[in-house]
C-alpha atoms as a PDB file:
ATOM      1  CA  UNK A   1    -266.082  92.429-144.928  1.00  0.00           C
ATOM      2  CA  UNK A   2    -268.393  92.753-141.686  1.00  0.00           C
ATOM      3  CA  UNK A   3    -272.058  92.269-141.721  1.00  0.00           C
ATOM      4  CA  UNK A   4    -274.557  95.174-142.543  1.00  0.00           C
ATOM      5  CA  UNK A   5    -275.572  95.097-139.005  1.00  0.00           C
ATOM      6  CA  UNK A   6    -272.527  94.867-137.381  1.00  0.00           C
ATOM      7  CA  UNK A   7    -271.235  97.565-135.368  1.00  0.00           C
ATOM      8  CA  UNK A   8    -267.268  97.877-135.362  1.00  0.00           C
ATOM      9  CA  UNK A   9    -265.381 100.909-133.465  1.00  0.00           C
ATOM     10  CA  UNK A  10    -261.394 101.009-134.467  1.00  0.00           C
ATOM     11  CA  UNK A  11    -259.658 103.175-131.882  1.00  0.00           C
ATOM     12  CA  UNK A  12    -256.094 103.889-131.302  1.00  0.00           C
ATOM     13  CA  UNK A  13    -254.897 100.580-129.173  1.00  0.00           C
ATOM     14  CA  UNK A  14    -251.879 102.642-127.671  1.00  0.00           C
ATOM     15  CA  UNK A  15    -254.021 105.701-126.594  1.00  0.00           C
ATOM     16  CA  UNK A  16    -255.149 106.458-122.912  1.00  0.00           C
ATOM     17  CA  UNK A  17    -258.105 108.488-123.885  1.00  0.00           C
ATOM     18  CA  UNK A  18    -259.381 106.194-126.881  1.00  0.00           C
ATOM     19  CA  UNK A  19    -259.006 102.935-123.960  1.00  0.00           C
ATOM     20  CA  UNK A  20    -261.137 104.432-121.364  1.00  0.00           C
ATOM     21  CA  UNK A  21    -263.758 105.607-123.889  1.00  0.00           C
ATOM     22  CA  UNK A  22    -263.938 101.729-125.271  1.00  0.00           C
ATOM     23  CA  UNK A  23    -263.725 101.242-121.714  1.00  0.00           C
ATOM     24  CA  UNK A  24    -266.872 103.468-121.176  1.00  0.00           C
ATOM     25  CA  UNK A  25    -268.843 102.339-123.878  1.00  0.00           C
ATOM     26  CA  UNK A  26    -268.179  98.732-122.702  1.00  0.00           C
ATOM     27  CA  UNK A  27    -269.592  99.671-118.979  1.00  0.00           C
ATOM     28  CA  UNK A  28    -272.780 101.374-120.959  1.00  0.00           C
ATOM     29  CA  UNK A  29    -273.462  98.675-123.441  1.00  0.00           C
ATOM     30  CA  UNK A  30    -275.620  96.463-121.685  1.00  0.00           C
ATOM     31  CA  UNK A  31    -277.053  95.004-125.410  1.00  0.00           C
ATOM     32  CA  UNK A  32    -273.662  94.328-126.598  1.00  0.00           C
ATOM     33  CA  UNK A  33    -274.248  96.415-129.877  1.00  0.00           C
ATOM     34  CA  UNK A  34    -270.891  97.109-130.052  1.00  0.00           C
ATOM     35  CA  UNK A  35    -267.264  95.139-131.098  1.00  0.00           C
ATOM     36  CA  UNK A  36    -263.849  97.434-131.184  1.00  0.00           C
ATOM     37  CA  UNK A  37    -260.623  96.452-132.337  1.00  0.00           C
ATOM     38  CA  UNK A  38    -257.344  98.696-132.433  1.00  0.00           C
ATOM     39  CA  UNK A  39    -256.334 100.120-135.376  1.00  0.00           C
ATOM     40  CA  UNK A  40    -253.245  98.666-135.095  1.00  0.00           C
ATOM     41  CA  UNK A  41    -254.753  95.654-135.642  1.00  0.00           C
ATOM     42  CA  UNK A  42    -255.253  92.532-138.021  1.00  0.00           C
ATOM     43  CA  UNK A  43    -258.899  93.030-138.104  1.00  0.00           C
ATOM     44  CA  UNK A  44    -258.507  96.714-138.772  1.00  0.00           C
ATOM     45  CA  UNK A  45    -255.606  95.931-141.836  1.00  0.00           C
ATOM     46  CA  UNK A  46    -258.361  93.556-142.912  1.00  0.00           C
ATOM     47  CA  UNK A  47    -261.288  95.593-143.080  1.00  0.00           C
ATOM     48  CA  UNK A  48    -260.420  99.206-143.046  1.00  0.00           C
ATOM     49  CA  UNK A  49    -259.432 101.752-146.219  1.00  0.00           C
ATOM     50  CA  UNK A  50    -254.933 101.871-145.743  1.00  0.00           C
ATOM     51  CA  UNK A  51    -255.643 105.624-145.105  1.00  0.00           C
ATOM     52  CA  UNK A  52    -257.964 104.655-142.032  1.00  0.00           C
ATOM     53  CA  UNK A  53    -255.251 102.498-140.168  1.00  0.00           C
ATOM     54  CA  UNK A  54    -252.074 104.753-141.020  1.00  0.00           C
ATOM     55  CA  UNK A  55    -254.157 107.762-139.295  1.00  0.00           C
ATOM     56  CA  UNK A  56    -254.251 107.126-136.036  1.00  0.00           C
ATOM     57  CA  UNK A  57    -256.075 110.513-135.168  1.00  0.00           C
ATOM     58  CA  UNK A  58    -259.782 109.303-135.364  1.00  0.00           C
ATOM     59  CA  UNK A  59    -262.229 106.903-134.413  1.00  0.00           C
ATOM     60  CA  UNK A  60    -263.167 104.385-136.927  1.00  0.00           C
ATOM     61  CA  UNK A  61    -267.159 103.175-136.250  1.00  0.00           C
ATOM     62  CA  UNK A  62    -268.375 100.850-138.970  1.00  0.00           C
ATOM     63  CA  UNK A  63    -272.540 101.633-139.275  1.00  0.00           C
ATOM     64  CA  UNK A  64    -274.754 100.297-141.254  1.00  0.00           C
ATOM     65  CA  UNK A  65    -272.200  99.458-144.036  1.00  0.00           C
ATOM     66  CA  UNK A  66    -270.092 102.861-143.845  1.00  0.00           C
ATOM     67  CA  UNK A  67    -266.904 103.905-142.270  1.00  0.00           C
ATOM     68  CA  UNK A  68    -267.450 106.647-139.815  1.00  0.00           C
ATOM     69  CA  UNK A  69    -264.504 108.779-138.918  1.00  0.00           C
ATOM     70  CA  UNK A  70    -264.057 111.812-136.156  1.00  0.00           C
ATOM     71  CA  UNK A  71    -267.248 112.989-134.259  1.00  0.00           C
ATOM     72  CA  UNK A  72    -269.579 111.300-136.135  1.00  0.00           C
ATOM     73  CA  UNK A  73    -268.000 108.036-134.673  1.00  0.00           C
ATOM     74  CA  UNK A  74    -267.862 109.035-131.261  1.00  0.00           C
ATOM     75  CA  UNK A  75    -271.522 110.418-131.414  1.00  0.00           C
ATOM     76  CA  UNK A  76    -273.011 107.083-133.384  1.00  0.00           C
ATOM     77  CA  UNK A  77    -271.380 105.119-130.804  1.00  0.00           C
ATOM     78  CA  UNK A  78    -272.961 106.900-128.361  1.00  0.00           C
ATOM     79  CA  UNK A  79    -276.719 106.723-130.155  1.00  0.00           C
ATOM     80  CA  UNK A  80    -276.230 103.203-130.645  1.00  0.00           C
ATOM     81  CA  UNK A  81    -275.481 102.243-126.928  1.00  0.00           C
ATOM     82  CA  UNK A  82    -278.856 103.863-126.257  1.00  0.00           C
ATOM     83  CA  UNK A  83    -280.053 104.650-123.018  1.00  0.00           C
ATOM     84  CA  UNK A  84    -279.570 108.281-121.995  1.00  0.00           C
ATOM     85  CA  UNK A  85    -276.338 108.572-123.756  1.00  0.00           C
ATOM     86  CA  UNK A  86    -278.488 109.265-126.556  1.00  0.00           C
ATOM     87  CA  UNK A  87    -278.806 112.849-125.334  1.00  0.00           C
ATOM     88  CA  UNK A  88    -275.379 113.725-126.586  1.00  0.00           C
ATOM     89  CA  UNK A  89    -276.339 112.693-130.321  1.00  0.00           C
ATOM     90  CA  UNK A  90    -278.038 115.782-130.504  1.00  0.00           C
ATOM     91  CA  UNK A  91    -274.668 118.012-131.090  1.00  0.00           C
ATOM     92  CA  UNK A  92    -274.881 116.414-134.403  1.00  0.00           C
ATOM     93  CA  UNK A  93    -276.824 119.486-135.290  1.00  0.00           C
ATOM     94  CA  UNK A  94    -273.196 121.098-134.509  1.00  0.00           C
ATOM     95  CA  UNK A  95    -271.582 122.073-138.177  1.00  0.00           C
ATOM     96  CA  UNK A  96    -269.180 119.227-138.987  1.00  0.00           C
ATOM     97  CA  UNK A  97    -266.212 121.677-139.307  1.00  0.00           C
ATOM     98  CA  UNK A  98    -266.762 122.467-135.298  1.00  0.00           C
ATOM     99  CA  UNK A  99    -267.315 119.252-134.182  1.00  0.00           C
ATOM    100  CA  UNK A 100    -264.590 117.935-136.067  1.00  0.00           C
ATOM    101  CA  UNK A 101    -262.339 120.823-134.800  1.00  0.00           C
ATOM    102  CA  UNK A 102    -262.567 120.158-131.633  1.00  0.00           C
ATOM    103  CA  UNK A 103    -262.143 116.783-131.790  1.00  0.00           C
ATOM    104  CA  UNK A 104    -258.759 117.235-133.896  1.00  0.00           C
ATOM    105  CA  UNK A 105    -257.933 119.581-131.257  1.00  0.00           C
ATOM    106  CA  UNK A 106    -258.117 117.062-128.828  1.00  0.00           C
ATOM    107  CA  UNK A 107    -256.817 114.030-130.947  1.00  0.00           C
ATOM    108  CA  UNK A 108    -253.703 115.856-131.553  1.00  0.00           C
ATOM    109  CA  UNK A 109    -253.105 116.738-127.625  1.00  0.00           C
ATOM    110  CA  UNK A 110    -254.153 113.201-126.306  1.00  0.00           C
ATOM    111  CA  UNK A 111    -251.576 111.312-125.676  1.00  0.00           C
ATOM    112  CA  UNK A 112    -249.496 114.562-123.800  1.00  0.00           C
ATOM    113  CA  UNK A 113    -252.845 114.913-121.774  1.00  0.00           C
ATOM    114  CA  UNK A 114    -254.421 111.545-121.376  1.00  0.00           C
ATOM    115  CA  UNK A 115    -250.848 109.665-122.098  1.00  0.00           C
ATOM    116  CA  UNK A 116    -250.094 106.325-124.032  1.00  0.00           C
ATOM    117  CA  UNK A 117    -249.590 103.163-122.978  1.00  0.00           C
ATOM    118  CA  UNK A 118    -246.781 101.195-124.129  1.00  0.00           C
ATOM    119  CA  UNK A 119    -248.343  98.473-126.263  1.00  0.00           C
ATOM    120  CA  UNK A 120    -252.443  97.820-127.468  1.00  0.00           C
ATOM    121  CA  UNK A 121    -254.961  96.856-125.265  1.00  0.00           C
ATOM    122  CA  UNK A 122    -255.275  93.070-125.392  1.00  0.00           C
ATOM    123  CA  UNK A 123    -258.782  91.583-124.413  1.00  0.00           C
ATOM    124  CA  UNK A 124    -259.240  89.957-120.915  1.00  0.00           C
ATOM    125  CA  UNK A 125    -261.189  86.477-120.697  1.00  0.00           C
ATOM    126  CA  UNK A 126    -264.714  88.326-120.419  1.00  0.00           C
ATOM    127  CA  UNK A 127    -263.841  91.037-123.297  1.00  0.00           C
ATOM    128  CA  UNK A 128    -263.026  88.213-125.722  1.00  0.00           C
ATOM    129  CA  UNK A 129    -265.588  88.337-128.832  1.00  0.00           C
ATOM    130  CA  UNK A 130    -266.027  92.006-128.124  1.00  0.00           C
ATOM    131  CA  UNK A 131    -262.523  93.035-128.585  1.00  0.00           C
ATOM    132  CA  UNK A 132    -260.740  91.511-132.333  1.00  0.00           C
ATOM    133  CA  UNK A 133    -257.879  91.280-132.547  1.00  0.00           C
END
């Protein structure tokens, strides 16, 4: 299991749209608060719930020793960066149902959107540590 502390975000490894937000909240991350790993992989099969890594339609974000799934994952990722992201952790206040609407709206459009890429994102030379395998 993964320290109390410790931050994890699962994303879809194959996924345009879930890369370039990892990609994003690597950019924004100056503290280094965050690790992500596909859900594809090993460390996902290791630590997440079977349901978490057959579903590939949500964000995973591991906080403060619970498994957050759908907007509440993208938004605590956000809050946890800091900085002026923080601003968007206010549509929390959004009802759950809407938030989560949308964002199954948009999980089950991404790849014909955003596209797919043909295998996971592996982790260059200055990503290593932050993205597990």
């Amino acid at each position: 299991m993964t320290k109390q502390h410790e931050h994890i975000l699962f994303f879809d490894g194959v996924c345009s749209l879930c890369n370039n937000f990892v990609n994003f909240l690597m950019r924004i991350d100056k503290k280094k608060k965050l690790r992500f790993a596909s859900l594809q992989g090993k460390t996902a099969e290791h630590i997440l719930p079977k349901e978490m890594t057959t579903n590939l339609n949500s964000l995973v974000l591991i906080h403060e020793g619970q498994f957050l799934s759908f907007s509440t994952a993208s938004l605590t990722a956000l809050r946890i960066v800091g900085g002026w992201y923080t601003i968007f952790y206010i549509f929390i206040l959004l009802p759950k149902f809407i938030r989560d609407g949308v964002y199954r709206i948009i999980a089950k459009n991404r790849y014909s959107w955003f596209g797919k890429r043909a295998s996971c994102r592996v982790a260059t030379k200055e990503e290593v540590g932050r993205i597990l395998d």
